[in-house]
PDB file of N, CA and C in Angstrom:
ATOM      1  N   UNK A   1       6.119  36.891  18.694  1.00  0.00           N
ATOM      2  CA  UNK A   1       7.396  37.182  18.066  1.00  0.00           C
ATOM      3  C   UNK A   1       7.308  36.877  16.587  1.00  0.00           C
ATOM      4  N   UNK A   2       8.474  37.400  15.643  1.00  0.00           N
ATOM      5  CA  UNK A   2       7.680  37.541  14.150  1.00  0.00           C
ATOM      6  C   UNK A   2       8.532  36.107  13.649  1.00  0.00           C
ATOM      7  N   UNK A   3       8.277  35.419  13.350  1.00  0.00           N
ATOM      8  CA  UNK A   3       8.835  34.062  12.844  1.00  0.00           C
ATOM      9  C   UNK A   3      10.065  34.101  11.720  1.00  0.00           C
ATOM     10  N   UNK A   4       9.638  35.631  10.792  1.00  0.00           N
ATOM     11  CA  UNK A   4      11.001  36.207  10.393  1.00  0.00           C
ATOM     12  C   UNK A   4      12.049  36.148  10.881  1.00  0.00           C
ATOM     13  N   UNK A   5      12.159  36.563  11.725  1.00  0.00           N
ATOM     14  CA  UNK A   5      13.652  36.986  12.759  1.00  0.00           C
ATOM     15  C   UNK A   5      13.868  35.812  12.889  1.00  0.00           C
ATOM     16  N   UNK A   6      13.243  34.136  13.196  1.00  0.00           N
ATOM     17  CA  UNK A   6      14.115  33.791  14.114  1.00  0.00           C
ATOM     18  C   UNK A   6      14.944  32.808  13.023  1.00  0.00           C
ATOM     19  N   UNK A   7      16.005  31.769  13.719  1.00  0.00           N
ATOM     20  CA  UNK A   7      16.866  31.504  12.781  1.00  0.00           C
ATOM     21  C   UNK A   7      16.825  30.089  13.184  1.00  0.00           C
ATOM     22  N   UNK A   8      16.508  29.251  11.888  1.00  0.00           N
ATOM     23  CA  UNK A   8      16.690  27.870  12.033  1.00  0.00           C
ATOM     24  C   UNK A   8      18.160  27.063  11.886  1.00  0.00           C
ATOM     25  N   UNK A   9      18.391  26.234  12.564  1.00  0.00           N
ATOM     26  CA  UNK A   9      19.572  25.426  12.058  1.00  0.00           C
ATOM     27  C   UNK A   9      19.800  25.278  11.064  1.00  0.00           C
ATOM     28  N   UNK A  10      20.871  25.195  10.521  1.00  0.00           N
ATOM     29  CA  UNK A  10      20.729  24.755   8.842  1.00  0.00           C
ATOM     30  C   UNK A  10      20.763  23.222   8.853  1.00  0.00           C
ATOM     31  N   UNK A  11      20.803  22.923   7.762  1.00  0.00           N
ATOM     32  CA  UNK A  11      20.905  21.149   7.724  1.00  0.00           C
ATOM     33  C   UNK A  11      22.059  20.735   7.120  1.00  0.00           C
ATOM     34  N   UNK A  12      22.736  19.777   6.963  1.00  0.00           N
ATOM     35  CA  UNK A  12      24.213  19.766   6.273  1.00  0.00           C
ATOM     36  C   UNK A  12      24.075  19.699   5.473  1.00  0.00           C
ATOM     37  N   UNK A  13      25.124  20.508   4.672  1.00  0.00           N
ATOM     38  CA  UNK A  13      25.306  21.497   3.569  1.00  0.00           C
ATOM     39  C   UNK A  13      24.694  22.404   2.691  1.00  0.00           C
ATOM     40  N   UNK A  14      24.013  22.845   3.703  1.00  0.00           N
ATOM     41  CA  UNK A  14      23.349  24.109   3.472  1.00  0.00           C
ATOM     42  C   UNK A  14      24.425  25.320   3.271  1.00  0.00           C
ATOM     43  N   UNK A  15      24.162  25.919   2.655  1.00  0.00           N
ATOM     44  CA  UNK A  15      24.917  26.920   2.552  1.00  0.00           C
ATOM     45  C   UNK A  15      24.287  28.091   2.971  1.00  0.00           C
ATOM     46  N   UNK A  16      24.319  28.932   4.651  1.00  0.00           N
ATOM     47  CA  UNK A  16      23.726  29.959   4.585  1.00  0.00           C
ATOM     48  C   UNK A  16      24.210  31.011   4.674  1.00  0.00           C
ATOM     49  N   UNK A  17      25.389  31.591   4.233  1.00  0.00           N
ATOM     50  CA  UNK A  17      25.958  32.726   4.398  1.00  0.00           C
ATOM     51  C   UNK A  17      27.495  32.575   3.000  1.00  0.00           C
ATOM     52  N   UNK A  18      27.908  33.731   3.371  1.00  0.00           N
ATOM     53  CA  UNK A  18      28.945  34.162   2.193  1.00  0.00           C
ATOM     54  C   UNK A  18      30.109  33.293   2.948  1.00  0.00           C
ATOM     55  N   UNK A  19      30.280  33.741   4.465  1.00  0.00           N
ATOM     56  CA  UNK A  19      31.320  33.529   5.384  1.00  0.00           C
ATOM     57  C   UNK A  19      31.442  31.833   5.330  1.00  0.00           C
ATOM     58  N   UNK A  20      30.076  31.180   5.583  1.00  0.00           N
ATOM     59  CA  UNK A  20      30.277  29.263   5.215  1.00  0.00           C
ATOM     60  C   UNK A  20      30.782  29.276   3.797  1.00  0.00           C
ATOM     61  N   UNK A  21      30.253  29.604   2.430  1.00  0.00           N
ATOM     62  CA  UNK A  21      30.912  29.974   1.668  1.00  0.00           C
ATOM     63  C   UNK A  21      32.254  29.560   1.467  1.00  0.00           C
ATOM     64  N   UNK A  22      32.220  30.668   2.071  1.00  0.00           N
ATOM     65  CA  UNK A  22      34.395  31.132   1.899  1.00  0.00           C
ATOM     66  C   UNK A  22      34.676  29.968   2.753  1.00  0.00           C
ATOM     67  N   UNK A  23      34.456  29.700   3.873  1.00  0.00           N
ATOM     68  CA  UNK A  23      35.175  28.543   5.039  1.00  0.00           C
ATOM     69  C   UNK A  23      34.769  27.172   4.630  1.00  0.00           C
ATOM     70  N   UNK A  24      34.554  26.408   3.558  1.00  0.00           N
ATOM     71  CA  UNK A  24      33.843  25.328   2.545  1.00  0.00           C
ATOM     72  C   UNK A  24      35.121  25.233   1.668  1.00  0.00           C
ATOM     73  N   UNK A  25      34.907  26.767   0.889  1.00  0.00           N
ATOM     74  CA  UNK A  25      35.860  26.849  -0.008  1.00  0.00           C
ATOM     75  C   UNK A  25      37.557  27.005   0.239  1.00  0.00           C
ATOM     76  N   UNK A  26      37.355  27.373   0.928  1.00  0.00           N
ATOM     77  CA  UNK A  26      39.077  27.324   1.950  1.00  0.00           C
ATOM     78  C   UNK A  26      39.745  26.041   2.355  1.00  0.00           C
ATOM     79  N   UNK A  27      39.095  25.273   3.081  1.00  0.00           N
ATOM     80  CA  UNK A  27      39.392  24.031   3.028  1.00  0.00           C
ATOM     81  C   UNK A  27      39.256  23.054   2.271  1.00  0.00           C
ATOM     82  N   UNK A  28      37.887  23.016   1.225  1.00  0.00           N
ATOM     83  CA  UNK A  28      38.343  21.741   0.286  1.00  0.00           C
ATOM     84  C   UNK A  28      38.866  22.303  -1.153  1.00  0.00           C
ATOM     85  N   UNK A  29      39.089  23.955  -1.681  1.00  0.00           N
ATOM     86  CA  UNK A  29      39.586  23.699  -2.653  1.00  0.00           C
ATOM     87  C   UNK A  29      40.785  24.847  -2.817  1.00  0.00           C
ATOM     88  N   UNK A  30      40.050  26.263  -2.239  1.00  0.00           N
ATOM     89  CA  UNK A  30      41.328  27.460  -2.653  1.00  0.00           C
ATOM     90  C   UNK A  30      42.451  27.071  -1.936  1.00  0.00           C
ATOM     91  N   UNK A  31      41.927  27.035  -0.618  1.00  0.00           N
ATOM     92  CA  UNK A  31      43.471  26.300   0.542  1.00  0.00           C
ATOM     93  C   UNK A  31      44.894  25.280  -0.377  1.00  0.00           C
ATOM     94  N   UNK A  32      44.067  24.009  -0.612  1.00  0.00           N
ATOM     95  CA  UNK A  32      45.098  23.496  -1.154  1.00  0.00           C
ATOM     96  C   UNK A  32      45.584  23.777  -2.759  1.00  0.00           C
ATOM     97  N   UNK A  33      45.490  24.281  -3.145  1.00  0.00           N
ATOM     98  CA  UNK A  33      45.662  24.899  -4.372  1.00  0.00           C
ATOM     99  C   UNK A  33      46.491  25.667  -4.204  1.00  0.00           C
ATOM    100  N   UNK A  34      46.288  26.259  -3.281  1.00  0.00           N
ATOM    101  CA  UNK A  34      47.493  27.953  -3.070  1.00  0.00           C
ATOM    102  C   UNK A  34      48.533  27.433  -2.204  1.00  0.00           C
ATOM    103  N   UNK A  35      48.384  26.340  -1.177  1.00  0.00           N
ATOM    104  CA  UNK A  35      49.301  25.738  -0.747  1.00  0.00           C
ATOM    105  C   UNK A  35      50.746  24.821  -1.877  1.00  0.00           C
ATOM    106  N   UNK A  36      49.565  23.979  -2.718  1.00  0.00           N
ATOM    107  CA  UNK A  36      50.359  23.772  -3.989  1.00  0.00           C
ATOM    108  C   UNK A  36      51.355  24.557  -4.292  1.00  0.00           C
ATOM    109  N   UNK A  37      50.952  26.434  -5.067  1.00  0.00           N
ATOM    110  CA  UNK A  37      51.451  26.810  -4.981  1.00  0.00           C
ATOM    111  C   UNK A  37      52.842  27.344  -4.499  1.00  0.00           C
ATOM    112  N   UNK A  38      52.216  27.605  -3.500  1.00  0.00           N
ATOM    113  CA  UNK A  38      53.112  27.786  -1.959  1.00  0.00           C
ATOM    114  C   UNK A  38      54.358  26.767  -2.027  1.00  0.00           C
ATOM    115  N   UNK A  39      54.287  25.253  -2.187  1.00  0.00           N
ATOM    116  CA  UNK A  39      54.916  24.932  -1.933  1.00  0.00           C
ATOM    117  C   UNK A  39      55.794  24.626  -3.003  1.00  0.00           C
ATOM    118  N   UNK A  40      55.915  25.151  -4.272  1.00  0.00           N
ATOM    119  CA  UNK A  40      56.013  25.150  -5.240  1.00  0.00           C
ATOM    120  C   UNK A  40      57.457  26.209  -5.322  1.00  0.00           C
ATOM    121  N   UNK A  41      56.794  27.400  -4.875  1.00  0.00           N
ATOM    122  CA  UNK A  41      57.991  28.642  -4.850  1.00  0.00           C
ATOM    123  C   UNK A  41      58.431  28.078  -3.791  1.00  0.00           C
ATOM    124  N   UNK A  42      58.789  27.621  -2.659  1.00  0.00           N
ATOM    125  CA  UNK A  42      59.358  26.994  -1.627  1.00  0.00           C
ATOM    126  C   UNK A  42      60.534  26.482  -2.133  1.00  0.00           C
ATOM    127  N   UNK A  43      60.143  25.533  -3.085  1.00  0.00           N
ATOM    128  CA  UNK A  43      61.379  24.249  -3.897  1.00  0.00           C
ATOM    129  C   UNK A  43      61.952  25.579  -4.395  1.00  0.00           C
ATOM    130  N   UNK A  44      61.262  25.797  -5.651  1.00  0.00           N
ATOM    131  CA  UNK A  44      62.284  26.418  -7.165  1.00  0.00           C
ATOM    132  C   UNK A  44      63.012  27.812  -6.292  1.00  0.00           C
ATOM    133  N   UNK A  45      62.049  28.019  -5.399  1.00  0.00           N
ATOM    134  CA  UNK A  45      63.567  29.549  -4.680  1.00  0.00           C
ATOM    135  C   UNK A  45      64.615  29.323  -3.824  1.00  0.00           C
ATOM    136  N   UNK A  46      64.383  28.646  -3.130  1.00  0.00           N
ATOM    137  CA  UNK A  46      65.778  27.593  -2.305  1.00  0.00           C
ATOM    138  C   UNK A  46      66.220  29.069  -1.708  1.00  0.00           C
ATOM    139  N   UNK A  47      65.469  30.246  -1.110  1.00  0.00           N
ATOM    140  CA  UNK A  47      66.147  31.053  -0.220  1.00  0.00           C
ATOM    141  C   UNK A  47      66.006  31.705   1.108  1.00  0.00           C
ATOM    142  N   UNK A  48      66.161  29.375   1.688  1.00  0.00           N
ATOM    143  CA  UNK A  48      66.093  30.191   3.185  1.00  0.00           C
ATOM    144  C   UNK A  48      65.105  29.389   3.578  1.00  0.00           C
ATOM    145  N   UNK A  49      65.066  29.015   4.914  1.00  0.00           N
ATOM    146  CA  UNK A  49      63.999  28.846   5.886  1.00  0.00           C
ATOM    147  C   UNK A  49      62.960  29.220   6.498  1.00  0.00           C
ATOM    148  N   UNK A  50      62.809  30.468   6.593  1.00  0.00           N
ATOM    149  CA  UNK A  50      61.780  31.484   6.679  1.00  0.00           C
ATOM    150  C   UNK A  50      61.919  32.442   6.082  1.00  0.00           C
ATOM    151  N   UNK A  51      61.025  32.761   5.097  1.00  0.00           N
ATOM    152  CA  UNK A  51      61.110  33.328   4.016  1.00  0.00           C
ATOM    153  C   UNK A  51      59.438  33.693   3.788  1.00  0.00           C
ATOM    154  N   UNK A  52      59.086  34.983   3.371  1.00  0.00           N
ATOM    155  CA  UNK A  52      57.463  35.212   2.644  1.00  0.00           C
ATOM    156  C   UNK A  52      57.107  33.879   2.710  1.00  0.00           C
ATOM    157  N   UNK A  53      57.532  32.962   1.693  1.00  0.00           N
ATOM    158  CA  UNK A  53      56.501  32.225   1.576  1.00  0.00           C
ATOM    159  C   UNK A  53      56.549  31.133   2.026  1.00  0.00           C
ATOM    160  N   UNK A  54      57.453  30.561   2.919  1.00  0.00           N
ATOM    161  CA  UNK A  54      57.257  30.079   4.490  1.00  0.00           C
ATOM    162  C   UNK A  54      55.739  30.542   5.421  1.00  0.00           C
ATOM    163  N   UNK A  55      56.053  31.900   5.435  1.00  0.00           N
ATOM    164  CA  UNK A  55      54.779  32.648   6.686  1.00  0.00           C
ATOM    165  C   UNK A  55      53.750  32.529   5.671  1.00  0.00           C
ATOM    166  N   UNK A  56      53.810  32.567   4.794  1.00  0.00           N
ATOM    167  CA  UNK A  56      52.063  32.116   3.700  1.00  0.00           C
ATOM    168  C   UNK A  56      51.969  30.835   3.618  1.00  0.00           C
ATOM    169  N   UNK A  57      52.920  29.814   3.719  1.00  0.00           N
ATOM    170  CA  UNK A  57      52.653  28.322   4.159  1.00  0.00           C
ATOM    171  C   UNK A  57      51.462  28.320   5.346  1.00  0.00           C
ATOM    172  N   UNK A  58      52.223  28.894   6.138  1.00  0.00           N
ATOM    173  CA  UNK A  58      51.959  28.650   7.500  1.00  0.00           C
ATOM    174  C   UNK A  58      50.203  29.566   7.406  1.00  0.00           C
ATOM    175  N   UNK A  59      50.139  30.665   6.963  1.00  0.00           N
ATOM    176  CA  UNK A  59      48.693  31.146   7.251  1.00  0.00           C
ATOM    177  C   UNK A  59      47.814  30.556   6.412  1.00  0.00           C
ATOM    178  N   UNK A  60      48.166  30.166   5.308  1.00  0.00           N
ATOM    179  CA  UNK A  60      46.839  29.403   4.676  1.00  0.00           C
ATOM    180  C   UNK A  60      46.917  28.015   5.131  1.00  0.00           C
ATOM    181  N   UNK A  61      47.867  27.210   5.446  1.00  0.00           N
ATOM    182  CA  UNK A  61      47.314  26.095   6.449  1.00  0.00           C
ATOM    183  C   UNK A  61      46.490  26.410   7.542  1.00  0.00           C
ATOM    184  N   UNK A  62      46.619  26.943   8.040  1.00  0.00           N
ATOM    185  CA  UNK A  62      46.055  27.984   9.264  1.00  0.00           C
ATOM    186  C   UNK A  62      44.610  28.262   8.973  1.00  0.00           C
ATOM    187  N   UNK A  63      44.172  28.716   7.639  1.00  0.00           N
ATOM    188  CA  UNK A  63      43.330  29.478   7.196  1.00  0.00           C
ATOM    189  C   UNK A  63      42.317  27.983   6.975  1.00  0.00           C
ATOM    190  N   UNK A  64      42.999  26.935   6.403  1.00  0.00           N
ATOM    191  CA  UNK A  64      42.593  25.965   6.110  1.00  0.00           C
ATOM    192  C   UNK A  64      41.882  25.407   7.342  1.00  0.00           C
ATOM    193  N   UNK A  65      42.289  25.128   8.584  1.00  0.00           N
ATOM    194  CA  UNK A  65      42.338  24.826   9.870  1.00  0.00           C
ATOM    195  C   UNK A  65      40.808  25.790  10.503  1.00  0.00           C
ATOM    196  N   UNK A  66      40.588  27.322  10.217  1.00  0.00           N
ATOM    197  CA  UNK A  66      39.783  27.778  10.319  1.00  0.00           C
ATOM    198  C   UNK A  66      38.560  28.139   9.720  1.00  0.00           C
ATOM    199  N   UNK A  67      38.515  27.244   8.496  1.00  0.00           N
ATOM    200  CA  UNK A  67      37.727  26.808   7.370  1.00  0.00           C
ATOM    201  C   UNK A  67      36.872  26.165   8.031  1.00  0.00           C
ATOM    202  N   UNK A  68      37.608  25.025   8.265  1.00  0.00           N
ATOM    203  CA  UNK A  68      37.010  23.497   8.416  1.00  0.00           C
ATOM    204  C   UNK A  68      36.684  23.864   9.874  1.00  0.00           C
ATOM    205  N   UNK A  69      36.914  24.699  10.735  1.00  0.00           N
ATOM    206  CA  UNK A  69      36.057  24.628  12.104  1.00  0.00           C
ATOM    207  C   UNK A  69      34.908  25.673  11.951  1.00  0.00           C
ATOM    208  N   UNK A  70      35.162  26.818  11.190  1.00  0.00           N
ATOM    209  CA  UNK A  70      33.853  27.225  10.969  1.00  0.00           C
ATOM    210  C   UNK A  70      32.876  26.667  10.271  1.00  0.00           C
ATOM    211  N   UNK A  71      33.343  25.676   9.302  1.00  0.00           N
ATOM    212  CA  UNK A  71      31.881  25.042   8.849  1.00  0.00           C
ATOM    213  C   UNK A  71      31.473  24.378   9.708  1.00  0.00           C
ATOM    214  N   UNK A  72      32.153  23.691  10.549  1.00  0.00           N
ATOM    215  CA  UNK A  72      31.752  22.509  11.425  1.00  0.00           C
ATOM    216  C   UNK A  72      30.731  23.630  12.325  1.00  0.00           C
ATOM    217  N   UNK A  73      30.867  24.630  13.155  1.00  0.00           N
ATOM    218  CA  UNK A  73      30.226  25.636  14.040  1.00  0.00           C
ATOM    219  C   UNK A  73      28.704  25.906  13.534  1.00  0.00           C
ATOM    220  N   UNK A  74      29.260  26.170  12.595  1.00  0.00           N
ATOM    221  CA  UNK A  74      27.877  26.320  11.353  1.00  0.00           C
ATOM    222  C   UNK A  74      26.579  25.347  11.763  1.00  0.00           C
ATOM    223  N   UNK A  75      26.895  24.087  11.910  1.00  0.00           N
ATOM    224  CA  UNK A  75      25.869  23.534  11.908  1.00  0.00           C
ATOM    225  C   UNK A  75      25.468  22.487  10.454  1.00  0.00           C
ATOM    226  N   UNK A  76      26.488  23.224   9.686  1.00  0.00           N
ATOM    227  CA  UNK A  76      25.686  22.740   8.514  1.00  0.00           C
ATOM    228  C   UNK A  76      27.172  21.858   7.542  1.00  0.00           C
ATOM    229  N   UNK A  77      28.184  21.331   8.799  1.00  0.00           N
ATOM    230  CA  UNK A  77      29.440  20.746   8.083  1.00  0.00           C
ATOM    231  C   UNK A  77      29.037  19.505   7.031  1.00  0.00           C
ATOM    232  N   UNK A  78      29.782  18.965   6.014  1.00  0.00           N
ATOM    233  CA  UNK A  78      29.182  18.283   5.132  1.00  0.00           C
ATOM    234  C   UNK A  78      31.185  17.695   4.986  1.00  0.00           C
ATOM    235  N   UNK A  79      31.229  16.448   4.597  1.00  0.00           N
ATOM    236  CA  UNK A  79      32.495  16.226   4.554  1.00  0.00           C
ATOM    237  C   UNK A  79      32.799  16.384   3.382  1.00  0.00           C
ATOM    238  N   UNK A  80      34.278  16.142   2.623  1.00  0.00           N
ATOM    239  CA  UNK A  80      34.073  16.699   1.359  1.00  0.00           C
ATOM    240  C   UNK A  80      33.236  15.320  -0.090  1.00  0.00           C
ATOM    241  N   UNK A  81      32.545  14.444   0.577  1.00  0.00           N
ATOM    242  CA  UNK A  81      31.984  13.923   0.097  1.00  0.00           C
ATOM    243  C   UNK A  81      30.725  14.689  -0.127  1.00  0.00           C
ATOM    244  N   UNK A  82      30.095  14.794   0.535  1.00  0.00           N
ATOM    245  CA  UNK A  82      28.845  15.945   1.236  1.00  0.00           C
ATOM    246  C   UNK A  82      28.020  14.795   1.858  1.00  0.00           C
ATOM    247  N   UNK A  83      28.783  14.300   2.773  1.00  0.00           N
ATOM    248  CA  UNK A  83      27.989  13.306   3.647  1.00  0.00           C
ATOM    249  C   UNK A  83      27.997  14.634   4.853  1.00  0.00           C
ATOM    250  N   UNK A  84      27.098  14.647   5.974  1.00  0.00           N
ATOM    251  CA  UNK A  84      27.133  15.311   6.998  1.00  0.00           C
ATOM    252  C   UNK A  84      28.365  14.575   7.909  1.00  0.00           C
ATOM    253  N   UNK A  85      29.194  15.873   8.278  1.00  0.00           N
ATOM    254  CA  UNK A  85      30.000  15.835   9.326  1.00  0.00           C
ATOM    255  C   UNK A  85      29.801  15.946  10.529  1.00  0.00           C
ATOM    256  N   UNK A  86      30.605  15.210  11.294  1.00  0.00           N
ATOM    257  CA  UNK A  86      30.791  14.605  12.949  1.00  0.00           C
ATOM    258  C   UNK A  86      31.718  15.510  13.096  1.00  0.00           C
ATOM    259  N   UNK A  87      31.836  15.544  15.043  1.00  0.00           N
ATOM    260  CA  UNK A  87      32.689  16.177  15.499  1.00  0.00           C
ATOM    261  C   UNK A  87      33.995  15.195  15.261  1.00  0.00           C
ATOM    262  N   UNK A  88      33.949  14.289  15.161  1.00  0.00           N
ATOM    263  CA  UNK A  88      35.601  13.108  14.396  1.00  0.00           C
ATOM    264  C   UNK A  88      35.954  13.369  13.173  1.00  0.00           C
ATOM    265  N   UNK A  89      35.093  13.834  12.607  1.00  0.00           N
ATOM    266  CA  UNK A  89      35.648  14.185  11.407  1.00  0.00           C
ATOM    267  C   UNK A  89      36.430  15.833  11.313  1.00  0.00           C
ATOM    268  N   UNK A  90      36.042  16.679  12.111  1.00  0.00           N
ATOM    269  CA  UNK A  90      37.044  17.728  11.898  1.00  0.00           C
ATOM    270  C   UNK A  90      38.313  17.248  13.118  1.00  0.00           C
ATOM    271  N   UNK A  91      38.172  16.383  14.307  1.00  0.00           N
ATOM    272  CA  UNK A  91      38.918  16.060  14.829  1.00  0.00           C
ATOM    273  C   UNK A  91      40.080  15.855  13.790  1.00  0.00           C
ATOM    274  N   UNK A  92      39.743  14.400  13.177  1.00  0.00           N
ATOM    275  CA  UNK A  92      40.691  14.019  11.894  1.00  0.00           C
ATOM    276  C   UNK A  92      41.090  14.570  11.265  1.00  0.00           C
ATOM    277  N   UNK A  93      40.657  15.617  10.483  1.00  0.00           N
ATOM    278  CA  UNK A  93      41.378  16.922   9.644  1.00  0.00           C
ATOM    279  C   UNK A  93      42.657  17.240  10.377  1.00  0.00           C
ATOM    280  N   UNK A  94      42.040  18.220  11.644  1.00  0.00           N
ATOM    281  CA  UNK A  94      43.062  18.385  12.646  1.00  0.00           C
ATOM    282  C   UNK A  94      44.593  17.897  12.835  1.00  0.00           C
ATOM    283  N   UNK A  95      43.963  16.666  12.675  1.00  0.00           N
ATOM    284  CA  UNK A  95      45.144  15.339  13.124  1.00  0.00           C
ATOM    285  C   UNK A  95      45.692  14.695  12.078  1.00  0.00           C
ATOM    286  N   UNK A  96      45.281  15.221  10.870  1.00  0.00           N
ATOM    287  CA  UNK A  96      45.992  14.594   9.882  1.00  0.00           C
ATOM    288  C   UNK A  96      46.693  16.047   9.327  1.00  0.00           C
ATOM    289  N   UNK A  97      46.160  16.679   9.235  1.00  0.00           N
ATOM    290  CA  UNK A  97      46.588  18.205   8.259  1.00  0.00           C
ATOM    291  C   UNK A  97      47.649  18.858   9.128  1.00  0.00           C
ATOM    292  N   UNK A  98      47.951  18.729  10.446  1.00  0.00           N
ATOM    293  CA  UNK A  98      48.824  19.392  11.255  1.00  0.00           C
ATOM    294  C   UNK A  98      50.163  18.550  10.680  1.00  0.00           C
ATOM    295  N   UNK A  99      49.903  17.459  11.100  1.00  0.00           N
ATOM    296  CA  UNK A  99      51.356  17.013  10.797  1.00  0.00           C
ATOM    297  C   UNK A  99      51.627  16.850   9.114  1.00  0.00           C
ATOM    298  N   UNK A 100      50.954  16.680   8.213  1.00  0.00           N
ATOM    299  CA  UNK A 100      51.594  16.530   6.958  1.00  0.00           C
ATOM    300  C   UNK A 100      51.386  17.758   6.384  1.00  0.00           C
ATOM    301  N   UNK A 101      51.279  18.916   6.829  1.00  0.00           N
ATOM    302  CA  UNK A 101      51.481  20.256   6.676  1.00  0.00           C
ATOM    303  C   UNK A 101      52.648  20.584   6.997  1.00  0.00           C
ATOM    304  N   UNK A 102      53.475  19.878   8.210  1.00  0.00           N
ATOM    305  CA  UNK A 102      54.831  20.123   8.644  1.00  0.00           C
ATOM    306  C   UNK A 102      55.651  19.133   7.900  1.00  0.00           C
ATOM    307  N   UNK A 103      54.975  17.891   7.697  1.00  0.00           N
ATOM    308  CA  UNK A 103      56.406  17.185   6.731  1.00  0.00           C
ATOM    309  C   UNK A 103      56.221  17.681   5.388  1.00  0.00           C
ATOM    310  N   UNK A 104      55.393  18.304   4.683  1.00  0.00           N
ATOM    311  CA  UNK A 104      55.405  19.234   3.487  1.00  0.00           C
ATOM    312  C   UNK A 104      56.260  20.251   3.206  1.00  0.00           C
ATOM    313  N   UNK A 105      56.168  21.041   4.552  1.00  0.00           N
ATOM    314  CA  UNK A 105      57.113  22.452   4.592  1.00  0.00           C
ATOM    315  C   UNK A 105      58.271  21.748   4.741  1.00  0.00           C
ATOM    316  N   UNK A 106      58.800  20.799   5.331  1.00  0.00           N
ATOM    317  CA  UNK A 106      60.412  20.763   5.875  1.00  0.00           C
ATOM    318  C   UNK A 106      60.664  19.791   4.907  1.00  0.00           C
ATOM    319  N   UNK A 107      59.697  19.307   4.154  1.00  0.00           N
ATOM    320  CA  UNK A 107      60.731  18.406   2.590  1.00  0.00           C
ATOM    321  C   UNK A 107      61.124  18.881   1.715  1.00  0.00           C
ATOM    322  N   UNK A 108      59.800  20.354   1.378  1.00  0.00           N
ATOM    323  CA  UNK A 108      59.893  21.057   0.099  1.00  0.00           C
ATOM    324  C   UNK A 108      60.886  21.960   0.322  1.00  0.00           C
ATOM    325  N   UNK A 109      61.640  22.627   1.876  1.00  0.00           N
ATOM    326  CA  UNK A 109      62.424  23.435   2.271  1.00  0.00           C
ATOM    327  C   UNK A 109      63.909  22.404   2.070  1.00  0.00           C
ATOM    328  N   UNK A 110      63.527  21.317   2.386  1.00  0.00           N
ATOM    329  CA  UNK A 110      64.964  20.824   2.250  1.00  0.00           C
ATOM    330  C   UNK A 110      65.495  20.787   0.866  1.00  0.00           C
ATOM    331  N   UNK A 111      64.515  20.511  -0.293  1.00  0.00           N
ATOM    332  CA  UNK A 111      64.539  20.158  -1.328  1.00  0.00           C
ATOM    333  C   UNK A 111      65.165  21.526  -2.053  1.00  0.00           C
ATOM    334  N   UNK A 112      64.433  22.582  -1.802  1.00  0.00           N
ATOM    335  CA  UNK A 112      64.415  23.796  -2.336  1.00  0.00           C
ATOM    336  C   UNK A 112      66.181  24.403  -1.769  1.00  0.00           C
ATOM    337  N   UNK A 113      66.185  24.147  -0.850  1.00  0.00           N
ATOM    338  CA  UNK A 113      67.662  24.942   0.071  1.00  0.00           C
ATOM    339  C   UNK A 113      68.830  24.116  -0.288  1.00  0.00           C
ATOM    340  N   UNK A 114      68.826  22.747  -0.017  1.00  0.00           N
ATOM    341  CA  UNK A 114      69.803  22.056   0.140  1.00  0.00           C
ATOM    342  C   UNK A 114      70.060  21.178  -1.135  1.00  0.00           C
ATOM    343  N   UNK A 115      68.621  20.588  -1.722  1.00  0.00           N
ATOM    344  CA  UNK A 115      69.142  19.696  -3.260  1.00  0.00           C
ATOM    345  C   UNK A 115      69.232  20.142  -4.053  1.00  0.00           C
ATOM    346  N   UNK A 116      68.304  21.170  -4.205  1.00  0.00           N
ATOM    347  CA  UNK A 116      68.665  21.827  -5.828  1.00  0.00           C
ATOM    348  C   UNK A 116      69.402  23.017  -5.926  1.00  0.00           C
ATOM    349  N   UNK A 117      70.017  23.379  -4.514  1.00  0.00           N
ATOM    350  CA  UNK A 117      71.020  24.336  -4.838  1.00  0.00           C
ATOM    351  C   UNK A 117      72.162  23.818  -4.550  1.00  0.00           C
TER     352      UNK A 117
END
């Protein structure tokens, strides 16, 4: 068999594709940035509870969420230190990013709907 073809593990933080790439970059930097964003027009528009950019809250957390498990799949997860990642460590993401993703949306919604209007 030709030794070409076959495919080695990567080692952590290797970068072997566009797709680890993007799922690296999704979770430790475009994600929260655009969430920033996100939660930004949330406050200053105060129109409404579900609203555009409510459902773009919700998919780039989401997106964030599918970042951090495809690198982990990869083989080649690295935490954002670039120590190599454990399966506890995307556990923890998980378990921390779910819920202060929801007290984010429902402070910046309260803030945006109810205080400053």
């Amino acid at each position: 068999m030709d030794s070409s073809l076959e495919s080695t593990p990567a080692k952590p933080g290797e970068i072997s594709s566009l797709w680890l790439l993007g799922a690296r970059m999704t979770w430790i930097m475009v994600g929260p940035i655009v969430l920033l964003a996100v939660t930004y027009g949330i406050v200053s528009g105060g129109t409404g509870w579900l609203t555009c950019l409510d459902v773009a809250f919700g998919i780039v957390a989401g997106l964030m969420l599918v970042g951090r498990w495809a690198e982990h799949r990869s083989g080649s997860a690295t935490t954002s230190r670039g120590e190599p990642a454990t399966p506890e460590h995307l556990k923890r993401y998980v378990t921390v990013l779910i819920p202060v993703m929801a007290a984010v949306w429902v402070i910046a919604n309260l803030v945006g709907n109810h205080v400053l209007n």
